[in-house]
N, C-alpha and C. Protein backbone atom coordinates (compact mmCIF):
# COMPACT_ATOMS: atom_id res chain seq x y z
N UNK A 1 0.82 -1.20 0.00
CA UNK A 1 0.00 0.00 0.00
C UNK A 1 0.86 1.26 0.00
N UNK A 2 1.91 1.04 0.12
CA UNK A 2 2.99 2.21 0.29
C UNK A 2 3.45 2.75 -1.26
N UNK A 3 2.66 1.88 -2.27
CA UNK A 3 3.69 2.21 -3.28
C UNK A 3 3.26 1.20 -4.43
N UNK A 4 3.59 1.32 -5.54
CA UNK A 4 3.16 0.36 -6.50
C UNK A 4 4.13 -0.80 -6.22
N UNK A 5 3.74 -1.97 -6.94
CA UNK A 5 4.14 -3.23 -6.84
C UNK A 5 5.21 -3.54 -7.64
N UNK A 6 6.40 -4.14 -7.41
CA UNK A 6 7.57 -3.93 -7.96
C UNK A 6 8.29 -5.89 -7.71
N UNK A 7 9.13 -6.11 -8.76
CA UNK A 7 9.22 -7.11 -8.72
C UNK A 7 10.67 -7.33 -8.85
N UNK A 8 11.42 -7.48 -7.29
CA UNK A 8 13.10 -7.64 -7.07
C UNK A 8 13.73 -8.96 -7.83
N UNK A 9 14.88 -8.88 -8.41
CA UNK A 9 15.84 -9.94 -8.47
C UNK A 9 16.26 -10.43 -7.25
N UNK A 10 16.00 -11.59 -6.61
CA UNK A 10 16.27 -12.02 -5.30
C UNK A 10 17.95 -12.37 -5.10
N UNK A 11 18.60 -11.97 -6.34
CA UNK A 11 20.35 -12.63 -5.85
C UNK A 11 20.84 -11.25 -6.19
N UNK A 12 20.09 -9.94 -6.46
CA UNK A 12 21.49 -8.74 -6.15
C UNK A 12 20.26 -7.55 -6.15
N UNK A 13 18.79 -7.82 -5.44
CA UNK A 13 17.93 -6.89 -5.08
C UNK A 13 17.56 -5.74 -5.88
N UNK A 14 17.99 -5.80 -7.42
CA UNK A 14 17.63 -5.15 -8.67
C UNK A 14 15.91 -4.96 -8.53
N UNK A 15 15.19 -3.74 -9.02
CA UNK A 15 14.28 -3.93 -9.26
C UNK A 15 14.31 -4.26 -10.29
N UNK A 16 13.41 -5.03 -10.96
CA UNK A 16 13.27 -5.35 -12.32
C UNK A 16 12.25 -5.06 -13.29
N UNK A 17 11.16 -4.73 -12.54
CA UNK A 17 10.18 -4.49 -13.09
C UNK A 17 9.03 -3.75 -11.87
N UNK A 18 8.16 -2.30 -12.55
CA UNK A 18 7.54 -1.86 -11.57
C UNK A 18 5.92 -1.93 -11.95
N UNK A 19 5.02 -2.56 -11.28
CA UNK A 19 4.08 -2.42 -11.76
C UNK A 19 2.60 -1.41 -11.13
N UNK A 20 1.88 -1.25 -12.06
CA UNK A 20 1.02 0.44 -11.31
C UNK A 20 0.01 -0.21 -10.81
N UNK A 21 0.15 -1.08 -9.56
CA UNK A 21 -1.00 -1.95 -8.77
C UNK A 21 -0.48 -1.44 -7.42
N UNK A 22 -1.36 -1.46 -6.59
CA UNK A 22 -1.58 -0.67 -4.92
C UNK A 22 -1.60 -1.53 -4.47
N UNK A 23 -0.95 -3.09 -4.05
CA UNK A 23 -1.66 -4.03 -3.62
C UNK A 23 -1.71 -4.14 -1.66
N UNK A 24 -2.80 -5.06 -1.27
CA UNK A 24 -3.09 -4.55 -0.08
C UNK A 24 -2.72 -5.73 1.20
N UNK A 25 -1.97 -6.61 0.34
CA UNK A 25 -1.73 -7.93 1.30
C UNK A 25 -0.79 -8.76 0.65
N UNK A 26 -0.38 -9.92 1.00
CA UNK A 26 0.87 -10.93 0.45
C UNK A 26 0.07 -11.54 -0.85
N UNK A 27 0.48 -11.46 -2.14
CA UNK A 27 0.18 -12.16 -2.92
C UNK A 27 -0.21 -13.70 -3.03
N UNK A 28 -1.31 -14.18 -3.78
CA UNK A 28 -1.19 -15.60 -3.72
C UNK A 28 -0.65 -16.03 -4.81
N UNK A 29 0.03 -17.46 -4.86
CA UNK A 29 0.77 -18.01 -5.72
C UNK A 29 -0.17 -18.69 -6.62
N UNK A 30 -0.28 -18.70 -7.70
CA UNK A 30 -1.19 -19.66 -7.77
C UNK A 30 -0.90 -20.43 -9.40
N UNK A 31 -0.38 -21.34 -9.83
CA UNK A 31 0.11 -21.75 -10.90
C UNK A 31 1.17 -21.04 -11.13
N UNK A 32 1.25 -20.26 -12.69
CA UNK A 32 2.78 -20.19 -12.68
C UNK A 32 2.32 -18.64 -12.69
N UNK A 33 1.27 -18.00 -11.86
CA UNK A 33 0.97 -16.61 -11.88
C UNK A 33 1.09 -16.09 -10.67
N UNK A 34 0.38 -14.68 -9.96
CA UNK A 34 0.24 -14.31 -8.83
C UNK A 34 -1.08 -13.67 -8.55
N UNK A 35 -2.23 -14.03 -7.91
CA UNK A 35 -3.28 -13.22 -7.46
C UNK A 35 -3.31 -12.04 -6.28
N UNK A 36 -3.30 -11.16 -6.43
CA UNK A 36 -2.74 -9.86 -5.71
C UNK A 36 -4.15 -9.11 -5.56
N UNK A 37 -4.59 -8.22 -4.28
CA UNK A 37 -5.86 -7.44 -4.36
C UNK A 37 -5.15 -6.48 -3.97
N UNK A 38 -5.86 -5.21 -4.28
CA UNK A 38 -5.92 -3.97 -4.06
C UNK A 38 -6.38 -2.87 -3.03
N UNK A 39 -6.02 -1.84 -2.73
CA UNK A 39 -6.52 -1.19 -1.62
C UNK A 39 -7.55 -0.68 -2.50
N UNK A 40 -7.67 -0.74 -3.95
CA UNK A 40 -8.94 0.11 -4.57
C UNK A 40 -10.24 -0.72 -4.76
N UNK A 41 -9.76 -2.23 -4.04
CA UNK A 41 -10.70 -3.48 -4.59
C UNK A 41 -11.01 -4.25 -5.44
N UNK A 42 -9.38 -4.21 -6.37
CA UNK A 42 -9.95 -4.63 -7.75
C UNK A 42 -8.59 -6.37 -7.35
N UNK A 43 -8.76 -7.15 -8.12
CA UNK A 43 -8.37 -7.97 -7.98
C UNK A 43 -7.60 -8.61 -9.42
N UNK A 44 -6.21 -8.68 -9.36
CA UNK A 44 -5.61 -9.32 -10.58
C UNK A 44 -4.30 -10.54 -10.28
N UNK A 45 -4.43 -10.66 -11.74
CA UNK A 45 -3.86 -12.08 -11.74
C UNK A 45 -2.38 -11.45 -13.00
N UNK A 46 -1.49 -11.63 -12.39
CA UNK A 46 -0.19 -11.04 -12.71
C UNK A 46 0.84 -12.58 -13.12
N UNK A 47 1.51 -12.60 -14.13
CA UNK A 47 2.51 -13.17 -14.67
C UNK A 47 3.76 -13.28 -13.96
N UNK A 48 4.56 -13.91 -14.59
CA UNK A 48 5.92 -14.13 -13.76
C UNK A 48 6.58 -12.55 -14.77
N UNK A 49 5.76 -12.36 -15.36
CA UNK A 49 6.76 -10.90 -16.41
C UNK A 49 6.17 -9.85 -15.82
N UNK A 50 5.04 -9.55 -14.89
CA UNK A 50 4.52 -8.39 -14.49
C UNK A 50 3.29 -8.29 -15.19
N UNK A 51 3.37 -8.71 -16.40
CA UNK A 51 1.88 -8.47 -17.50
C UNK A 51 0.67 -8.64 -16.24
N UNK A 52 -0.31 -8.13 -16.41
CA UNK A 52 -1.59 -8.18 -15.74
C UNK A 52 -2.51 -9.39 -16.91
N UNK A 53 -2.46 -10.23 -16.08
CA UNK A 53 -3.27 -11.08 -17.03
C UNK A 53 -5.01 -11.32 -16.73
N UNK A 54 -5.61 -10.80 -15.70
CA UNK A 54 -6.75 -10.50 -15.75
C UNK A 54 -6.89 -9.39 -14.58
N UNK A 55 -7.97 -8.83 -14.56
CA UNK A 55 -8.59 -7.83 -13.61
C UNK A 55 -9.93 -8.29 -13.32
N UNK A 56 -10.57 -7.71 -12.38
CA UNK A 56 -11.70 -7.47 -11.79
C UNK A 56 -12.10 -6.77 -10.49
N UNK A 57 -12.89 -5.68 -10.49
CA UNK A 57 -13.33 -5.46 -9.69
C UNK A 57 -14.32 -5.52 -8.56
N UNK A 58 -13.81 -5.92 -7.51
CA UNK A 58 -14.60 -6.81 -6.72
C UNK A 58 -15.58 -6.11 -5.80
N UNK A 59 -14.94 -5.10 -5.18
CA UNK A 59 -15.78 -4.06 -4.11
C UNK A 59 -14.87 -2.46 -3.91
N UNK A 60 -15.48 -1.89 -2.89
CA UNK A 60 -15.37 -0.41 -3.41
C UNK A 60 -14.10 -0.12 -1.93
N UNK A 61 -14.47 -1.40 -1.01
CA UNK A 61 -12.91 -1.22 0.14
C UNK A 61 -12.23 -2.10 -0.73
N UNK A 62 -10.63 -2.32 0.60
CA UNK A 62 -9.66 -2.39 -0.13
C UNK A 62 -9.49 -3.87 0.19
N UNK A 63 -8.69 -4.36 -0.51
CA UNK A 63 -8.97 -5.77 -0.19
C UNK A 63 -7.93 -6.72 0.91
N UNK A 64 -8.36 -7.35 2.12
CA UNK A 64 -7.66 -7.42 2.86
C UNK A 64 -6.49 -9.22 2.83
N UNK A 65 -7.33 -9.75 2.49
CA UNK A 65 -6.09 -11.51 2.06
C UNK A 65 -7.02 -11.81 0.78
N UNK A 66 -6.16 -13.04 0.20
CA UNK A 66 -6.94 -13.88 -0.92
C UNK A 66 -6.23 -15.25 -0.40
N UNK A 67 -7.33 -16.28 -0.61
CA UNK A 67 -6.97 -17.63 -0.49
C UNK A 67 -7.62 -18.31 -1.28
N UNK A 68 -6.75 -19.64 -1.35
CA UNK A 68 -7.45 -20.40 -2.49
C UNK A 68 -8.16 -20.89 -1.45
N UNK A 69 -9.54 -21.95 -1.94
CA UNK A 69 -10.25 -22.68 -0.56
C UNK A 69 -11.98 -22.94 -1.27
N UNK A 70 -12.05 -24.56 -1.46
CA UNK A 70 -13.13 -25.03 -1.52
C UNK A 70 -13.49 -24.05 -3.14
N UNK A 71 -12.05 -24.71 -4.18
CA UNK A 71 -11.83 -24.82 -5.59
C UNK A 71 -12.51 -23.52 -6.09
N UNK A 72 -12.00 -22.43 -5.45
CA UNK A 72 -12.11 -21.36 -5.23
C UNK A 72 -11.79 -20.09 -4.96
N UNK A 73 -11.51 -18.73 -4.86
CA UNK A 73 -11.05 -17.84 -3.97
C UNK A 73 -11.96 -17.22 -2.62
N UNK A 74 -11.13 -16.99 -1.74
CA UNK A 74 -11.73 -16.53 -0.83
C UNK A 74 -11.28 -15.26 -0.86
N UNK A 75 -12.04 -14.07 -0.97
CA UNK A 75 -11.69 -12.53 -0.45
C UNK A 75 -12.04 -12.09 0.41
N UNK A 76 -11.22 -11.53 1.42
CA UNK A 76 -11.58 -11.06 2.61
C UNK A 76 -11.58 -9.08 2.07
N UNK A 77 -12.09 -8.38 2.96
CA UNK A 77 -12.15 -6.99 2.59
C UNK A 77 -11.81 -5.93 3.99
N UNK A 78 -11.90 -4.96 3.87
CA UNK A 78 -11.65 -3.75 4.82
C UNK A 78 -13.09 -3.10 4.82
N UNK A 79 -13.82 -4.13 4.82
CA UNK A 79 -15.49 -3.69 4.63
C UNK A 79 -15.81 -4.89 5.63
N UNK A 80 -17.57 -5.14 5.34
CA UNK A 80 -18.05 -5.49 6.19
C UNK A 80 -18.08 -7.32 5.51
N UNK A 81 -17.80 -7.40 3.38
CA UNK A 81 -17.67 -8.29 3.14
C UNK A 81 -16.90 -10.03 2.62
N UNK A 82 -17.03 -10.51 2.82
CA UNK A 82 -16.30 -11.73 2.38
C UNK A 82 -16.84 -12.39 0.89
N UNK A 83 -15.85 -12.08 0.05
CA UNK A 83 -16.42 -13.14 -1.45
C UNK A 83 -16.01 -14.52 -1.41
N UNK A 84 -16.63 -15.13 -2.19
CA UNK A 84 -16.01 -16.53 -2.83
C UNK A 84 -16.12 -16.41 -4.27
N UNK A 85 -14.99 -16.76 -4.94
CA UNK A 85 -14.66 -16.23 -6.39
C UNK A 85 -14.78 -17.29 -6.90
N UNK A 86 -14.62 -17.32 -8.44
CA UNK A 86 -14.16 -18.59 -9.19
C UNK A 86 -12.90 -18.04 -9.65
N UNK A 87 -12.10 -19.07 -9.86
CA UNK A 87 -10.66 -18.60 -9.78
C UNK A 87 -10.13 -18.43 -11.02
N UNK A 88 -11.08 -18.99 -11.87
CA UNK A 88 -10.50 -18.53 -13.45
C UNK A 88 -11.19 -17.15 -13.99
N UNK A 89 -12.15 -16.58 -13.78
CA UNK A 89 -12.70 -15.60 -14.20
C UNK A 89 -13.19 -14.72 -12.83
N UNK A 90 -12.87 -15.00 -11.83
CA UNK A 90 -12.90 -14.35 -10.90
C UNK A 90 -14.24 -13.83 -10.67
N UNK A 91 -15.26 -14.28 -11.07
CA UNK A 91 -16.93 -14.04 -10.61
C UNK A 91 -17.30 -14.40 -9.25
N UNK A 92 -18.36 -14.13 -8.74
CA UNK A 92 -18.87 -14.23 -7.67
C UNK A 92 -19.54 -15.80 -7.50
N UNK A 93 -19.00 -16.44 -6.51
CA UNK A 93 -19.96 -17.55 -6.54
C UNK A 93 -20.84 -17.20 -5.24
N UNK A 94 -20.43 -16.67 -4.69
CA UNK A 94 -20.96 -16.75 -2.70
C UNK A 94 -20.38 -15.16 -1.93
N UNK A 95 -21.33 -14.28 -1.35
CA UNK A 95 -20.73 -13.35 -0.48
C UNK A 95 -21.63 -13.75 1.12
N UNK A 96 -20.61 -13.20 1.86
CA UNK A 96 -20.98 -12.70 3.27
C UNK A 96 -20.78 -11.90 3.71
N UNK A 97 -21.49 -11.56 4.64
CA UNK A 97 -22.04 -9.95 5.32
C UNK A 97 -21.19 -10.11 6.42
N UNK A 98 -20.98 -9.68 7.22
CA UNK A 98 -20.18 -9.55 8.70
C UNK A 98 -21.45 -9.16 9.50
N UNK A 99 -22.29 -8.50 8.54
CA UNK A 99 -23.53 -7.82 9.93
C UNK A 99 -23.38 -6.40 10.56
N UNK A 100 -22.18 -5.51 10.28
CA UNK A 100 -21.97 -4.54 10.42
C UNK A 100 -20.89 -3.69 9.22
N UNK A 101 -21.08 -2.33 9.01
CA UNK A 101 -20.15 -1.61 8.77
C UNK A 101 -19.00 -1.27 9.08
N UNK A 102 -19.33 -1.44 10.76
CA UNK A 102 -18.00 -1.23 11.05
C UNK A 102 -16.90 -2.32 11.17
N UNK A 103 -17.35 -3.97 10.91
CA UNK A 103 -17.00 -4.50 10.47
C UNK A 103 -15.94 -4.78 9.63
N UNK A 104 -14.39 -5.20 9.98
CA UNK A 104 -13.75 -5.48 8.78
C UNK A 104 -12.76 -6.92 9.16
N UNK A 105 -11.95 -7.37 7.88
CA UNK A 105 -10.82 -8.25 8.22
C UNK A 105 -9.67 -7.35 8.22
N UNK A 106 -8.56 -7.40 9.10
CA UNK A 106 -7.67 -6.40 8.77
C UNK A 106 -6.37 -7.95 8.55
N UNK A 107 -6.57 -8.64 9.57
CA UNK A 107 -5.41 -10.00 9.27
C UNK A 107 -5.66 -10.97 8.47
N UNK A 108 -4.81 -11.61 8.21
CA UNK A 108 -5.00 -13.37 7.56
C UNK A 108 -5.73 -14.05 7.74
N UNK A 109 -6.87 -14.68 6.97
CA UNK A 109 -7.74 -15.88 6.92
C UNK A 109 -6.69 -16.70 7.39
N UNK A 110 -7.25 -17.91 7.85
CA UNK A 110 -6.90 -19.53 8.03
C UNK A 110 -7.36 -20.11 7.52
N UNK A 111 -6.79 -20.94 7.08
CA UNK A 111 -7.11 -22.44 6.15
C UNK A 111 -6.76 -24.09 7.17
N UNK A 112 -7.38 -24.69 6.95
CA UNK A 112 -7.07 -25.94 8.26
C UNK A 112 -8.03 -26.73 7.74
N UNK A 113 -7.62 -27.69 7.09
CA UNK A 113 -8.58 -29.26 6.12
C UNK A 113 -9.81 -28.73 5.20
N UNK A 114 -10.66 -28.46 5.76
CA UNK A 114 -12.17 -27.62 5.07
C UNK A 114 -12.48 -26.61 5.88
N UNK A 115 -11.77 -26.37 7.25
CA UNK A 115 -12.21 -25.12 7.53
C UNK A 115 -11.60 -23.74 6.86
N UNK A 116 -12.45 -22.25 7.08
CA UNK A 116 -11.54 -21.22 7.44
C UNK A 116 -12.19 -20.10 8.64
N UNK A 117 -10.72 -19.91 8.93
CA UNK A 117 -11.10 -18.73 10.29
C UNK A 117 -11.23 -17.76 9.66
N UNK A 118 -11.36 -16.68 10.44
CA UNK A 118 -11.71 -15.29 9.84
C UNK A 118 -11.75 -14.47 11.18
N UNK A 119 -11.07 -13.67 11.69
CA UNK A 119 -11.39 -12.84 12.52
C UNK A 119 -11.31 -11.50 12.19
N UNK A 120 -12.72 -10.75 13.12
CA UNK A 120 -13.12 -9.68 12.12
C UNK A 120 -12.59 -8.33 13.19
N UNK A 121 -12.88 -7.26 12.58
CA UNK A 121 -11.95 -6.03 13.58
C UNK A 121 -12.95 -5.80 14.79
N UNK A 122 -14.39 -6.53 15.23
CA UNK A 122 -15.30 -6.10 15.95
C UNK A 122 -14.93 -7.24 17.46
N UNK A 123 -13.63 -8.18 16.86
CA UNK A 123 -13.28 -9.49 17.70
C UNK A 123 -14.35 -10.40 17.48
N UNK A 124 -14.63 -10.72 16.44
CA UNK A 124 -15.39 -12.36 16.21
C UNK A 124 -15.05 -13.31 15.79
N UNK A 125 -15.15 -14.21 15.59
CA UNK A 125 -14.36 -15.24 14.97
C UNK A 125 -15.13 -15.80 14.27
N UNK A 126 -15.44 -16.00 13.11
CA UNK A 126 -16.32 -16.72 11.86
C UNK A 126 -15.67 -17.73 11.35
N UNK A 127 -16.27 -19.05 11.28
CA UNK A 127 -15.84 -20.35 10.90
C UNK A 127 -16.68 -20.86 9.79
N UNK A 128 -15.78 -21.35 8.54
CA UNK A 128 -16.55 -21.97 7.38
C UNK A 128 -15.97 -22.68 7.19
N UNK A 129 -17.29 -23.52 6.74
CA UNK A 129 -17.01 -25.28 6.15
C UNK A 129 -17.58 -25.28 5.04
């Protein structure tokens, strides 16, 4: 969030490439790409070259983790909601509400066999199977 997204040579810390994405959490790995969200809410799927190989915009906060989970994405937000994506075109299969506005995820989902945790900024803990 400090800065656009930039992609180091890990054996002499070169940047190599800078790309004009805000992103808002640790990238996910996912094949031979990277799924990255945004503090603007939009969600893309980036190359090992930087190319943006898809977009979508998901919601209007910023987006707080992405996980894969139940052949799927999970988006967590800096809002009150949680998506479940499809991971090739990134559509909506499933959202959840938190139940409030003031509501948000600010940390890391968990993943653990079929579950996931979720703790929200109001101190709750939400569990899905």
């Amino acid at each position: 969030a400090a800065g656009p997204m930039r992609m180091v040579n890990p054996s002499n810390g070169v940047i190599e490439r800078t790309i004009e994405l805000y992103q808002s959490h640790t990238p996910l790995k996912l094949k031979d790409s990277i799924i990255v969200g945004s503090v603007t809410g939009s969600l893309y799927q980036v190359d090992r070259y930087g190319k943006i190989l898809k977009k979508r915009k998901v919601t209007d906060e910023g987006i707080s983790s992405v996980l894969e989970w139940k052949n799927g994405l999970v988006v967590t937000t800096m809002g009150e909601k949680i998506f479940h994506l499809n991971k090739d075109n990134f559509k909506q299969l499933a959202q959840f509400d938190l139940g409030s506005d003031q509501s948000a995820v600010f940390g890391t989902s968990v993943l653990a066999e079929d579950f996931l945790a979720v703790y929200s900024s109001r101190n709750r803990l939400y569990v899905f199977r």
